[in-house]
PDB file of N, CA and C in Angstrom:
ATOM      1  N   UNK A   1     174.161 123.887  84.108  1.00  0.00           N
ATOM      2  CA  UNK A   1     173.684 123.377  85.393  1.00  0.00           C
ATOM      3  C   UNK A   1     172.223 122.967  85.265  1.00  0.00           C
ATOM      4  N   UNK A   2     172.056 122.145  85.516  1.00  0.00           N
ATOM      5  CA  UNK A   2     170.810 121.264  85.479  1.00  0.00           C
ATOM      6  C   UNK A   2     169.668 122.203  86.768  1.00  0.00           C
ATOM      7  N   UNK A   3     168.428 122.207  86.338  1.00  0.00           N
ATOM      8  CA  UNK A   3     167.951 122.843  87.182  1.00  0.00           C
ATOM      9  C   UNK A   3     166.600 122.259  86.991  1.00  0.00           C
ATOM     10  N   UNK A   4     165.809 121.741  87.987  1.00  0.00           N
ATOM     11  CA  UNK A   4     164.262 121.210  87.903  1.00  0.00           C
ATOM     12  C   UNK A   4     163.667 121.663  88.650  1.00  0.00           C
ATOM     13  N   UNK A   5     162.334 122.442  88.739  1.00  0.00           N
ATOM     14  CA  UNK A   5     161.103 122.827  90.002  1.00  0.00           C
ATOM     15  C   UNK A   5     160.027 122.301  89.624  1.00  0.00           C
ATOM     16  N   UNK A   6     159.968 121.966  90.356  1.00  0.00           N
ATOM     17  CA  UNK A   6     158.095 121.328  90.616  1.00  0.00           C
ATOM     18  C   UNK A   6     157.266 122.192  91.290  1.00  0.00           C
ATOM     19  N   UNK A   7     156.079 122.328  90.771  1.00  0.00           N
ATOM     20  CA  UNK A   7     154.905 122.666  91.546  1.00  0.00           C
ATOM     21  C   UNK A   7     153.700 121.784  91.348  1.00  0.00           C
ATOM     22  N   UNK A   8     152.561 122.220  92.153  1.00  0.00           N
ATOM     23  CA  UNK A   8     151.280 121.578  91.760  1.00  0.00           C
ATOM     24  C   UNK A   8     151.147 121.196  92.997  1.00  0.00           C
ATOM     25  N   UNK A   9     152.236 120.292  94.086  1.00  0.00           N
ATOM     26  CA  UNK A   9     151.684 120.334  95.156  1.00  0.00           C
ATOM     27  C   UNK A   9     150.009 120.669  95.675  1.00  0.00           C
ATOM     28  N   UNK A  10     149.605 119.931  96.854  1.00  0.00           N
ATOM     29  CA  UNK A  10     148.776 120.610  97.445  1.00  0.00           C
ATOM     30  C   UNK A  10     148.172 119.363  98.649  1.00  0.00           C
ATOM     31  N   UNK A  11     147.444 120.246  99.238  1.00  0.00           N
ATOM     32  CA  UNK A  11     146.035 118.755  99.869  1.00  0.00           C
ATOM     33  C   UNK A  11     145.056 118.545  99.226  1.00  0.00           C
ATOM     34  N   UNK A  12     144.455 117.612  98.769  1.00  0.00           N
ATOM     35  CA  UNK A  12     143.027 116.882  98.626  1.00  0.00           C
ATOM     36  C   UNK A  12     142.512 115.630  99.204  1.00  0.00           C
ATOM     37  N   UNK A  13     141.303 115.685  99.216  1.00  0.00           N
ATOM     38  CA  UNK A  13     140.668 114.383  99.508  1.00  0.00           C
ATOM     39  C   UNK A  13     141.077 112.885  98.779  1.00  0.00           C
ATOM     40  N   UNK A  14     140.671 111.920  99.414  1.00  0.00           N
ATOM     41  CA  UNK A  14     140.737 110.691  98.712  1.00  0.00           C
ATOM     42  C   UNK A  14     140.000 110.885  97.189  1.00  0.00           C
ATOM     43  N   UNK A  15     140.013 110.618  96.380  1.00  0.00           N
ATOM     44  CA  UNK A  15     138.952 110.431  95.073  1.00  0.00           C
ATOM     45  C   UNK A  15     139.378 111.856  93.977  1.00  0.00           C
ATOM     46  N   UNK A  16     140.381 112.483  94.734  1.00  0.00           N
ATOM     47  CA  UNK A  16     140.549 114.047  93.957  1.00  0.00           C
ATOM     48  C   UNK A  16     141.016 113.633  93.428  1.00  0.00           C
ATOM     49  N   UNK A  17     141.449 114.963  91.844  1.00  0.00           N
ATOM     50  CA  UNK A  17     142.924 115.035  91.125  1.00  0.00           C
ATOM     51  C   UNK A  17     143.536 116.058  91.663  1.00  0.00           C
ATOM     52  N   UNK A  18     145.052 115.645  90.858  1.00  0.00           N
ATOM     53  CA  UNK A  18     145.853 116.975  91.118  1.00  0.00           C
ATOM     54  C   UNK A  18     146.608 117.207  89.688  1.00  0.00           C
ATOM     55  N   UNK A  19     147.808 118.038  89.607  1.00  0.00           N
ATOM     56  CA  UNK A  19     148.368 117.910  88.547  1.00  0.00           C
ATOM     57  C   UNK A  19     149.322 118.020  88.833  1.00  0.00           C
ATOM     58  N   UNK A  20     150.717 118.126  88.662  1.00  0.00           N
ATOM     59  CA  UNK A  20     151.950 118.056  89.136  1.00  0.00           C
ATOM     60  C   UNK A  20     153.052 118.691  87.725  1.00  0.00           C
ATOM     61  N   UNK A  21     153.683 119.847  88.040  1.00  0.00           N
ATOM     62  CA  UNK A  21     154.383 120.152  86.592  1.00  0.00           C
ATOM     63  C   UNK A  21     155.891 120.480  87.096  1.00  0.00           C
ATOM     64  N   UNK A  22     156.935 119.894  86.580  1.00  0.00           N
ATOM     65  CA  UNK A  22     158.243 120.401  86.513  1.00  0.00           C
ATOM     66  C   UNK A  22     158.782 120.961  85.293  1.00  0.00           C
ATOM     67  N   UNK A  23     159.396 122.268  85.556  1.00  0.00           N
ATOM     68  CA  UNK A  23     160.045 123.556  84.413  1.00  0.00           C
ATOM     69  C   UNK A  23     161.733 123.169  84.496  1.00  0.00           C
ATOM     70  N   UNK A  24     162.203 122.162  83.069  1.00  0.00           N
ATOM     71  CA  UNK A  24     163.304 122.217  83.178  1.00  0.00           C
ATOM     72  C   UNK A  24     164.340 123.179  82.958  1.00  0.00           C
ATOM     73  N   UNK A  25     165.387 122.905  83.271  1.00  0.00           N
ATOM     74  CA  UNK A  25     166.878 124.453  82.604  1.00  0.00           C
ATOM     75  C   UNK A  25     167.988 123.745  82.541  1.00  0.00           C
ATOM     76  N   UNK A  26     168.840 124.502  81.748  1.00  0.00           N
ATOM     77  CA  UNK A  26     170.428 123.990  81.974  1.00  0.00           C
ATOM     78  C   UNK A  26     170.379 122.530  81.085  1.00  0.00           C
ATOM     79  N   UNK A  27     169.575 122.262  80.200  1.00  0.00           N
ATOM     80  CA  UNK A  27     170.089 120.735  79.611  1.00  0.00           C
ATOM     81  C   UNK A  27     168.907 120.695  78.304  1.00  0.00           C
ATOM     82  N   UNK A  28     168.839 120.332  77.525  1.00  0.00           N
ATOM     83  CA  UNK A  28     168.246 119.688  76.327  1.00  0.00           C
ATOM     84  C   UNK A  28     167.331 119.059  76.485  1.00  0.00           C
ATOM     85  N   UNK A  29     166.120 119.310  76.864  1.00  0.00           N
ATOM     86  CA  UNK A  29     164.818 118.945  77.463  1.00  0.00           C
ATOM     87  C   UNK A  29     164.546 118.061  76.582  1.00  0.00           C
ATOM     88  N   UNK A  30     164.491 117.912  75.087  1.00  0.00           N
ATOM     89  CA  UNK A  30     163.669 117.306  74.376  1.00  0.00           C
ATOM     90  C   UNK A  30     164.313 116.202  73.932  1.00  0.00           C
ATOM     91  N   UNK A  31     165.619 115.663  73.992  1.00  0.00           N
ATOM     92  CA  UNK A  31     166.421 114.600  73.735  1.00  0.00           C
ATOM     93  C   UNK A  31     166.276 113.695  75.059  1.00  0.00           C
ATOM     94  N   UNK A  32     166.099 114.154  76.163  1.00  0.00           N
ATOM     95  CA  UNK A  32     166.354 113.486  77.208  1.00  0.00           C
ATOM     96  C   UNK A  32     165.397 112.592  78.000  1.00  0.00           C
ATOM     97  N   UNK A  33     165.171 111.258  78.335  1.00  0.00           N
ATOM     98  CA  UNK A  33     164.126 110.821  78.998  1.00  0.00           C
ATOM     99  C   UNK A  33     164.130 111.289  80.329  1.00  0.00           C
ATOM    100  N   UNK A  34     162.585 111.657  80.734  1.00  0.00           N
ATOM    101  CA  UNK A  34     162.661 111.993  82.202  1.00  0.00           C
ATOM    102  C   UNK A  34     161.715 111.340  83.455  1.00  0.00           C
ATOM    103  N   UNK A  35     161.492 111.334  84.513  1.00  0.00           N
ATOM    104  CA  UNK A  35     160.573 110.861  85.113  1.00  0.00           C
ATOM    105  C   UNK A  35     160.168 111.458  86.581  1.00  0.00           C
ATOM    106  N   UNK A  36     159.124 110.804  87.345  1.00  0.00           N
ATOM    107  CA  UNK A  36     158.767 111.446  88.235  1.00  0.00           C
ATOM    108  C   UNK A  36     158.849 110.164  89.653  1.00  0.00           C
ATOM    109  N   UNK A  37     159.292 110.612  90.808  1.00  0.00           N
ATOM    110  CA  UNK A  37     159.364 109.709  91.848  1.00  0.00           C
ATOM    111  C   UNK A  37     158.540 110.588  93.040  1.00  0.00           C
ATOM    112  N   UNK A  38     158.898 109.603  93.854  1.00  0.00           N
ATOM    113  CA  UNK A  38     157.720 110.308  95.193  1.00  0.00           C
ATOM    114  C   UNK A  38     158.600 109.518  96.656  1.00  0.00           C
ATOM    115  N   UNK A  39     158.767 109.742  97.871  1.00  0.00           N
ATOM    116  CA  UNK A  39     159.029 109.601  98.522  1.00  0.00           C
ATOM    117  C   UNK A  39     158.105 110.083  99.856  1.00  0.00           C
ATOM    118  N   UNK A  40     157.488 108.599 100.473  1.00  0.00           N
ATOM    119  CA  UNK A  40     156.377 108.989 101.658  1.00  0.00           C
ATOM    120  C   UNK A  40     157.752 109.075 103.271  1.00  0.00           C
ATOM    121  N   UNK A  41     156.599 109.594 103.548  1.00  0.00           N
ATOM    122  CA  UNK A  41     157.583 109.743 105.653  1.00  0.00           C
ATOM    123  C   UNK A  41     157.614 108.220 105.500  1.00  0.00           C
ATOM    124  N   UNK A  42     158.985 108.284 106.270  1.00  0.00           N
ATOM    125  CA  UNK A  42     159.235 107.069 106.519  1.00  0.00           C
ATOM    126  C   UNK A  42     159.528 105.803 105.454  1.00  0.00           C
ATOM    127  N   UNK A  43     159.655 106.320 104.131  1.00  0.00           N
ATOM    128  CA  UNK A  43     159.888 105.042 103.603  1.00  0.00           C
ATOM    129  C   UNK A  43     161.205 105.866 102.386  1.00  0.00           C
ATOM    130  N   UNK A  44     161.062 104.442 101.128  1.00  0.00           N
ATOM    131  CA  UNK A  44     162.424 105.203 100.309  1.00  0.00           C
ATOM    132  C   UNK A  44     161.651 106.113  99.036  1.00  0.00           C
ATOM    133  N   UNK A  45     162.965 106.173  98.128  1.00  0.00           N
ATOM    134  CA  UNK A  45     162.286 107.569  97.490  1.00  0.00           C
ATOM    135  C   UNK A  45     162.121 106.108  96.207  1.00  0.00           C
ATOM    136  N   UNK A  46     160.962 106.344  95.442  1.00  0.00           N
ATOM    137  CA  UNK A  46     160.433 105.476  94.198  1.00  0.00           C
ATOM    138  C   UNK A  46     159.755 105.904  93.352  1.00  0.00           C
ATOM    139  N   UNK A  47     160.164 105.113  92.185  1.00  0.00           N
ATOM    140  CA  UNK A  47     159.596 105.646  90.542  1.00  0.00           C
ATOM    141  C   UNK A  47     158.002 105.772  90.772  1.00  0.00           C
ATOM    142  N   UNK A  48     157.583 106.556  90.152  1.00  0.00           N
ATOM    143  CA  UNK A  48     156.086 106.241  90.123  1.00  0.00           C
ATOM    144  C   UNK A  48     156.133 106.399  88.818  1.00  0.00           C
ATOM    145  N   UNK A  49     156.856 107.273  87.686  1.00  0.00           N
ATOM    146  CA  UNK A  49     156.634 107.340  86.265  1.00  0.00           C
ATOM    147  C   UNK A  49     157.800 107.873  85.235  1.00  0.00           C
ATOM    148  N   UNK A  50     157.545 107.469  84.146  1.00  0.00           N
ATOM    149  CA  UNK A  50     158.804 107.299  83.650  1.00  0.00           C
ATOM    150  C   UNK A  50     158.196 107.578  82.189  1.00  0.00           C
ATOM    151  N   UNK A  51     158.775 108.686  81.044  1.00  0.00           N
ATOM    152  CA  UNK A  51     158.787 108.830  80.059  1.00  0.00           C
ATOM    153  C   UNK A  51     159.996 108.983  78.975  1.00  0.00           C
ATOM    154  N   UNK A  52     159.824 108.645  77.987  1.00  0.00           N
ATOM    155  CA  UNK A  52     161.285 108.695  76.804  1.00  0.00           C
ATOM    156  C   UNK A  52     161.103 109.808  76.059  1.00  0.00           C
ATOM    157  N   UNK A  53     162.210 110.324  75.727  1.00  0.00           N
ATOM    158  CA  UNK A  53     162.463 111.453  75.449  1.00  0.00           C
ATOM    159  C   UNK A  53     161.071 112.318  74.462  1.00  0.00           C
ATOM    160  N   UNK A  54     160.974 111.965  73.485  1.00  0.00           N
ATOM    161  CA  UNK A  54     159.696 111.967  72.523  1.00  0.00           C
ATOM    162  C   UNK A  54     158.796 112.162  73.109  1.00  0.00           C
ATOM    163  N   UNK A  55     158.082 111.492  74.024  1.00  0.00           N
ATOM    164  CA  UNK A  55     156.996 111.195  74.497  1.00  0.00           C
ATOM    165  C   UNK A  55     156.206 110.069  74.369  1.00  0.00           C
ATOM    166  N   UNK A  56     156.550 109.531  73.026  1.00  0.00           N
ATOM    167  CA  UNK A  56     155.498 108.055  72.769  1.00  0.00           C
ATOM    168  C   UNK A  56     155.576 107.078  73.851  1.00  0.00           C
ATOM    169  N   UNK A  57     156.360 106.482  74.951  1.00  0.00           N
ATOM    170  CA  UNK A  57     156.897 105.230  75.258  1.00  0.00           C
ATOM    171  C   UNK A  57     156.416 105.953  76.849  1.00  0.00           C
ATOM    172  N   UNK A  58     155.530 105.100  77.723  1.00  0.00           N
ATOM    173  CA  UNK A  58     155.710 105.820  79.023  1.00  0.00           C
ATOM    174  C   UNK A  58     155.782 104.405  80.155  1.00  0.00           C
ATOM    175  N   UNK A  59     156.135 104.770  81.050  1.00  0.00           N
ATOM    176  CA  UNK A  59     156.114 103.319  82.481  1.00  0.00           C
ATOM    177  C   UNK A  59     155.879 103.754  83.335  1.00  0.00           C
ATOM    178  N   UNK A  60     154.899 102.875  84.441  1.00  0.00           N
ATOM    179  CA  UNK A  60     154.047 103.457  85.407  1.00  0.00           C
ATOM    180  C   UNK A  60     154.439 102.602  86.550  1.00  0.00           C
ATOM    181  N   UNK A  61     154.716 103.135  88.120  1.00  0.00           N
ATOM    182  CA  UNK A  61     154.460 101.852  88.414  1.00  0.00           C
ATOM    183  C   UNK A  61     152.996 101.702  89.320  1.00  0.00           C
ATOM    184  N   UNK A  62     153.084  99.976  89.067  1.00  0.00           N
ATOM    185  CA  UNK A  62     151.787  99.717  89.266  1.00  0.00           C
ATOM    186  C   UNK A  62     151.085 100.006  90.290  1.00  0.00           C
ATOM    187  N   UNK A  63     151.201 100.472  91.127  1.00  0.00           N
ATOM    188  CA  UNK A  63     150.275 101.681  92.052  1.00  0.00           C
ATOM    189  C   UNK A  63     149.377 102.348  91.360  1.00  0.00           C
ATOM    190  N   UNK A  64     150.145 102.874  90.626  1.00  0.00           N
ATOM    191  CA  UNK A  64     149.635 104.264  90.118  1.00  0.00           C
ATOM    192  C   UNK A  64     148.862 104.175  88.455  1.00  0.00           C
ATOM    193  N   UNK A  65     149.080 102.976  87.954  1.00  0.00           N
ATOM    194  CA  UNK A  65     148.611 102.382  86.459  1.00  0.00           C
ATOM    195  C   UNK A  65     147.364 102.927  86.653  1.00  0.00           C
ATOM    196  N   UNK A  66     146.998 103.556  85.551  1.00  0.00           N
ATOM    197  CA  UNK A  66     145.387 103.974  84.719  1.00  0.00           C
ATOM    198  C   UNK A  66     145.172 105.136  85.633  1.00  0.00           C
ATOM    199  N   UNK A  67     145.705 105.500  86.591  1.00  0.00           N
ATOM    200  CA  UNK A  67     145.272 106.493  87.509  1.00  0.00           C
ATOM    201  C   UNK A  67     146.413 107.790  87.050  1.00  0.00           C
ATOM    202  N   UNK A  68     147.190 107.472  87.010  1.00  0.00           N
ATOM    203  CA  UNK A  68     148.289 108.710  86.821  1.00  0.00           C
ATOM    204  C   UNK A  68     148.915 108.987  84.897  1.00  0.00           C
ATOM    205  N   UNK A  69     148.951 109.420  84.453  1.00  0.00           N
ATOM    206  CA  UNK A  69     149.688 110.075  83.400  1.00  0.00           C
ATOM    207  C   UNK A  69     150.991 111.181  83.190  1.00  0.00           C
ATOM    208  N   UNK A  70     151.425 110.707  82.916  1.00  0.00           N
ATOM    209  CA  UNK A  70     152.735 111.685  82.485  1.00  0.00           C
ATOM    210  C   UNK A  70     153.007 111.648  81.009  1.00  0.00           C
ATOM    211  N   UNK A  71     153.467 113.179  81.216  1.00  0.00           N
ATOM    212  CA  UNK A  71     153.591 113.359  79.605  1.00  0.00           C
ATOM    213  C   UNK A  71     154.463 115.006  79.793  1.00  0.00           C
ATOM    214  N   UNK A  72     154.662 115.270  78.915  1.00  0.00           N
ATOM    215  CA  UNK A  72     156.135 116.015  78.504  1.00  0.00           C
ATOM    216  C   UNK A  72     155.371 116.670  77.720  1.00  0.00           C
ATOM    217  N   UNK A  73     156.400 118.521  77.340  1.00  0.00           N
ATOM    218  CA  UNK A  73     155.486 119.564  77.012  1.00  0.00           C
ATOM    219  C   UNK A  73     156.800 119.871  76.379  1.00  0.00           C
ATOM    220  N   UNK A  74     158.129 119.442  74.951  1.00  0.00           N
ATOM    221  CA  UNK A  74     159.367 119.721  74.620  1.00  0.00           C
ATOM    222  C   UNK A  74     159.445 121.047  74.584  1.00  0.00           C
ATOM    223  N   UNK A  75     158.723 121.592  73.596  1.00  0.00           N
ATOM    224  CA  UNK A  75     158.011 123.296  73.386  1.00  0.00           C
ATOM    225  C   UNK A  75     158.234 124.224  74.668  1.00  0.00           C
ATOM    226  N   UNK A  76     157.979 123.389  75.536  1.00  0.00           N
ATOM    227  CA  UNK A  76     157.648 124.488  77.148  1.00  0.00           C
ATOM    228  C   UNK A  76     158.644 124.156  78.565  1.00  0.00           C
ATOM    229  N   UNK A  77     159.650 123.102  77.860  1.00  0.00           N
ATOM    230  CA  UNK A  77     160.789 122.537  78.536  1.00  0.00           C
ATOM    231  C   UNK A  77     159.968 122.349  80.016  1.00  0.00           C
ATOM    232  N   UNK A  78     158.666 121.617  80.070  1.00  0.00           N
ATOM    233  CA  UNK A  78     157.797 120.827  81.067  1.00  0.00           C
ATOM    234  C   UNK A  78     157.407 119.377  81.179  1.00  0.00           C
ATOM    235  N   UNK A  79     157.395 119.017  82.308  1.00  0.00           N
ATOM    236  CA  UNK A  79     157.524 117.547  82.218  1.00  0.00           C
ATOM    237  C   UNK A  79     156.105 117.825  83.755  1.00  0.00           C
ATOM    238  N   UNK A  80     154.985 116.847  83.119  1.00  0.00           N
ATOM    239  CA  UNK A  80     153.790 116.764  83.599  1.00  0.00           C
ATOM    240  C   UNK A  80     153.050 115.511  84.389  1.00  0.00           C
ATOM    241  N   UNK A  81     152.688 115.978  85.618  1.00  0.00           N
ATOM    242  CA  UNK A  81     151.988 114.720  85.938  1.00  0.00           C
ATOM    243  C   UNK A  81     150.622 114.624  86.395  1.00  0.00           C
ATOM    244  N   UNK A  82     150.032 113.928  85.577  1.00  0.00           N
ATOM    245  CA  UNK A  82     148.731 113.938  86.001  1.00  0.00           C
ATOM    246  C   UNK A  82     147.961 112.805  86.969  1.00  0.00           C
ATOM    247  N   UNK A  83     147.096 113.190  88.301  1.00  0.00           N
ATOM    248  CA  UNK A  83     147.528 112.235  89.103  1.00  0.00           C
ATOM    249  C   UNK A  83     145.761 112.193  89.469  1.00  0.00           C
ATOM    250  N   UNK A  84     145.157 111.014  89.233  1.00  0.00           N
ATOM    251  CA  UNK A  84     143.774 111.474  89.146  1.00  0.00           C
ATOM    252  C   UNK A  84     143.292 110.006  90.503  1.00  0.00           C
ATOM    253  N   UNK A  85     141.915 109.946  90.687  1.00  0.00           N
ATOM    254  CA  UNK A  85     141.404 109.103  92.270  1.00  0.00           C
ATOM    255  C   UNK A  85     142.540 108.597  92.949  1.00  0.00           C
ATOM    256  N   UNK A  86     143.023 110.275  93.333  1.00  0.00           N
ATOM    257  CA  UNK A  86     144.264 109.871  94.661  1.00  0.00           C
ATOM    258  C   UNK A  86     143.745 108.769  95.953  1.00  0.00           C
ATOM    259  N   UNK A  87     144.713 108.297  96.569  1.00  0.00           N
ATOM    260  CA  UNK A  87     144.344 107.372  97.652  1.00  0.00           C
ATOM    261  C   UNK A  87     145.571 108.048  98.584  1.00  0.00           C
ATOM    262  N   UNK A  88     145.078 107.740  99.914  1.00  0.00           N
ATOM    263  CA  UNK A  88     146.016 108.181 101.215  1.00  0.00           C
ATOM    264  C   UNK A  88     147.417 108.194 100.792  1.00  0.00           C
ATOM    265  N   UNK A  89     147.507 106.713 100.241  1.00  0.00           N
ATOM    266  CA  UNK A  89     149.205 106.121  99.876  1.00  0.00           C
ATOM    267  C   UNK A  89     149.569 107.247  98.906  1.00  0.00           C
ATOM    268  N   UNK A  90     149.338 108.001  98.435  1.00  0.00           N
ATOM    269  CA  UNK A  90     149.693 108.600  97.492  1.00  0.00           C
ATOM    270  C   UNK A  90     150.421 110.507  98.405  1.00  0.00           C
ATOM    271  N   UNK A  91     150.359 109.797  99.501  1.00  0.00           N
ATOM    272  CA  UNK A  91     150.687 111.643 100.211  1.00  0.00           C
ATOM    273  C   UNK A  91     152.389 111.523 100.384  1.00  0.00           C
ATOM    274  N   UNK A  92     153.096 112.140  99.802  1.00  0.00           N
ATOM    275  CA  UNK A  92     154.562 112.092  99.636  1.00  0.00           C
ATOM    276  C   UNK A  92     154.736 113.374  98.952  1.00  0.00           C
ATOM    277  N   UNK A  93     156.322 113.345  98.961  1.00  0.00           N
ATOM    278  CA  UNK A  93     157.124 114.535  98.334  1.00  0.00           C
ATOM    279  C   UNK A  93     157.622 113.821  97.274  1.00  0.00           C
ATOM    280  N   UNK A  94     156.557 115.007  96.212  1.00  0.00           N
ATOM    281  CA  UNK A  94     157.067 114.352  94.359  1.00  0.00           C
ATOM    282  C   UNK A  94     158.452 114.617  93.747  1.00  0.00           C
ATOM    283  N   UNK A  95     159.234 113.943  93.147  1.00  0.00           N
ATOM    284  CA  UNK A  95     159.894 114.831  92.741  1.00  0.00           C
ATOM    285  C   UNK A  95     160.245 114.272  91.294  1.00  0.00           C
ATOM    286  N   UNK A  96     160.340 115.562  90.340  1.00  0.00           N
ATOM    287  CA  UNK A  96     161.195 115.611  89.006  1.00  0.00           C
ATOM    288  C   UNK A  96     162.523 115.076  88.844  1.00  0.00           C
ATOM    289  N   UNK A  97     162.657 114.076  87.932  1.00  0.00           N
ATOM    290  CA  UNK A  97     163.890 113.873  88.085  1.00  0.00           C
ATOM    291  C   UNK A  97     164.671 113.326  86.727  1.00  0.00           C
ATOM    292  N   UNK A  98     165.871 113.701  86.148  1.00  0.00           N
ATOM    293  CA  UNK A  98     166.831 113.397  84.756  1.00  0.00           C
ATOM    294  C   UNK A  98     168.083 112.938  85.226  1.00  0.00           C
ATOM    295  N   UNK A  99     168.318 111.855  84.224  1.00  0.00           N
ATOM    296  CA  UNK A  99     169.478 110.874  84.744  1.00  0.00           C
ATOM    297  C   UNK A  99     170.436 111.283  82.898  1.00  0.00           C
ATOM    298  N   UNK A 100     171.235 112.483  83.316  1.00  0.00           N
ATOM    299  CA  UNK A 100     172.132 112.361  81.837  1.00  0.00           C
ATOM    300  C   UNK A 100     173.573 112.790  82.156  1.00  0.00           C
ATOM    301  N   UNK A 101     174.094 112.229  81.290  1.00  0.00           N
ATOM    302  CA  UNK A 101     175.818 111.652  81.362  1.00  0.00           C
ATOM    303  C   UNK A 101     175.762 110.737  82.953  1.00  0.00           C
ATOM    304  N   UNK A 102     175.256 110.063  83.361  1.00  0.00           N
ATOM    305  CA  UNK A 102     175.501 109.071  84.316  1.00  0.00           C
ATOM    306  C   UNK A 102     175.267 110.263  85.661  1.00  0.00           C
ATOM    307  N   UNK A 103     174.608 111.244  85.617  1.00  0.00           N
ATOM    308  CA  UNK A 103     174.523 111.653  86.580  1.00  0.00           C
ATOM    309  C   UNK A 103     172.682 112.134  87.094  1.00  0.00           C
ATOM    310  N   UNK A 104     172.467 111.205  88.731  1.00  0.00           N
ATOM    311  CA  UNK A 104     171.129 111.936  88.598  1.00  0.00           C
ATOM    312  C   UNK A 104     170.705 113.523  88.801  1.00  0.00           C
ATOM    313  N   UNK A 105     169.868 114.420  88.625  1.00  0.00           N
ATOM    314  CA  UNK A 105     169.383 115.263  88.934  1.00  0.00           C
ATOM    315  C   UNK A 105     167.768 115.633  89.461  1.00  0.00           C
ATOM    316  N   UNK A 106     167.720 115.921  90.479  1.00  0.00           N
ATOM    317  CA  UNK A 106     166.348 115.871  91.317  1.00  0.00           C
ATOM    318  C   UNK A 106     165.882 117.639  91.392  1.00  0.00           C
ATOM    319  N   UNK A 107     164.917 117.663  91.639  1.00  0.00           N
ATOM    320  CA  UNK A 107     163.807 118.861  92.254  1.00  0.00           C
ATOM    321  C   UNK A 107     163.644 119.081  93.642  1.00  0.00           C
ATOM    322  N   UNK A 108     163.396 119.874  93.986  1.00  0.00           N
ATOM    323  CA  UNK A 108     163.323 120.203  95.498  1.00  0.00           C
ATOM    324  C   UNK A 108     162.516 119.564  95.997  1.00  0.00           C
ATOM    325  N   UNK A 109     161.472 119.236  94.870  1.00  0.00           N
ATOM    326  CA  UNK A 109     160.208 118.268  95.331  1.00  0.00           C
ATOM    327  C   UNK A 109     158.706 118.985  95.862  1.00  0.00           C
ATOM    328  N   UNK A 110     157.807 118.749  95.750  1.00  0.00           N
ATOM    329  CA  UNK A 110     156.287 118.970  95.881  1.00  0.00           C
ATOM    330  C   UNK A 110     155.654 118.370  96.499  1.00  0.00           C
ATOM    331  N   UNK A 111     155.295 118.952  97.928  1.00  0.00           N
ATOM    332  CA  UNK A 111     154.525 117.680  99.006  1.00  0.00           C
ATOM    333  C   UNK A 111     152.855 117.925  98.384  1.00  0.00           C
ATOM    334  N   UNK A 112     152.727 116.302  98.342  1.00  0.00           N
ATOM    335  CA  UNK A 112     151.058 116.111  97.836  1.00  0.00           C
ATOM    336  C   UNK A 112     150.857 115.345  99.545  1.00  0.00           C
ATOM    337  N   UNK A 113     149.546 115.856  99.491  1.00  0.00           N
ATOM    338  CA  UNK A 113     149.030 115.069 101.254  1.00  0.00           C
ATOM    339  C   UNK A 113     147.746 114.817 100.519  1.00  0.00           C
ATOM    340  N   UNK A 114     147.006 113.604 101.138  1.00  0.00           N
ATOM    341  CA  UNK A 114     146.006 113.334 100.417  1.00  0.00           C
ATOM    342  C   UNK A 114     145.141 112.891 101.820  1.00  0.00           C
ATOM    343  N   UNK A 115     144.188 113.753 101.954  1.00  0.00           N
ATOM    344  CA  UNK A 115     143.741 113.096 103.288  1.00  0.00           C
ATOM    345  C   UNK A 115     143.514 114.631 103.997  1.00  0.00           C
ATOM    346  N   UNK A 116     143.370 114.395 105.763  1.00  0.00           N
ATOM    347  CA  UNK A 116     143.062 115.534 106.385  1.00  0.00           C
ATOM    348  C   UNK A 116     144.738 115.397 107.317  1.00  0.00           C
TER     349      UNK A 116
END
């Protein structure tokens, strides 16, 4: 059984960082590509980042280019996001997420609020 949690959540100001970490289970962490999406009130749920299994190969989307990093921890079955001069747009529920044998699997998710 596939199992993902996120933490890192939190509030900060405009211009902060944060960090964002999901602890995988139940599947082969280090073969598998994984990524991270976000979903604001009111709108749909979307990629913000995307890594291949290894780690070398990563995709951002362009929101978030030069500002955010993700990267994978195989050793510690963790999948990482680093999310640095947040902006308002950026206050949503993160979530971890692995797409294997044709099936997706999500995280409960991590509300980031960025703002007051």
């Amino acid at each position: 059984q596939v199992t993902l949690v996120e933490s890192g959540g939190g509030l900060v100001q405009p211009g902060e960082s944060l960090r964002l970490s999901c602890i995988a289970s139940g599947f082969t962490f280090s073969i598998n590509d994984m990524s991270w999406y976000r979903q604001a009130p009111g709108k749909e749920r979307e990629l913000v980042a995307e890594i291949n299994w290894n780690g070398r190969t990563t995709n951002y989307a362009d929101s978030v280019k030069y500002r955010f990093t993700i990267s994978k921890d195989n050793s510690l079955n963790k999948l990482n996001l680093q999310m640095n001069s947040l902006e308002s747009e950026g206050t949503a529920v993160y979530y971890c997420h692995v797409r294997k044998n044709s099936i997706n699997s999500w995280g409960k998710g991590t509300l980031v609020t960025v703002g007051s």
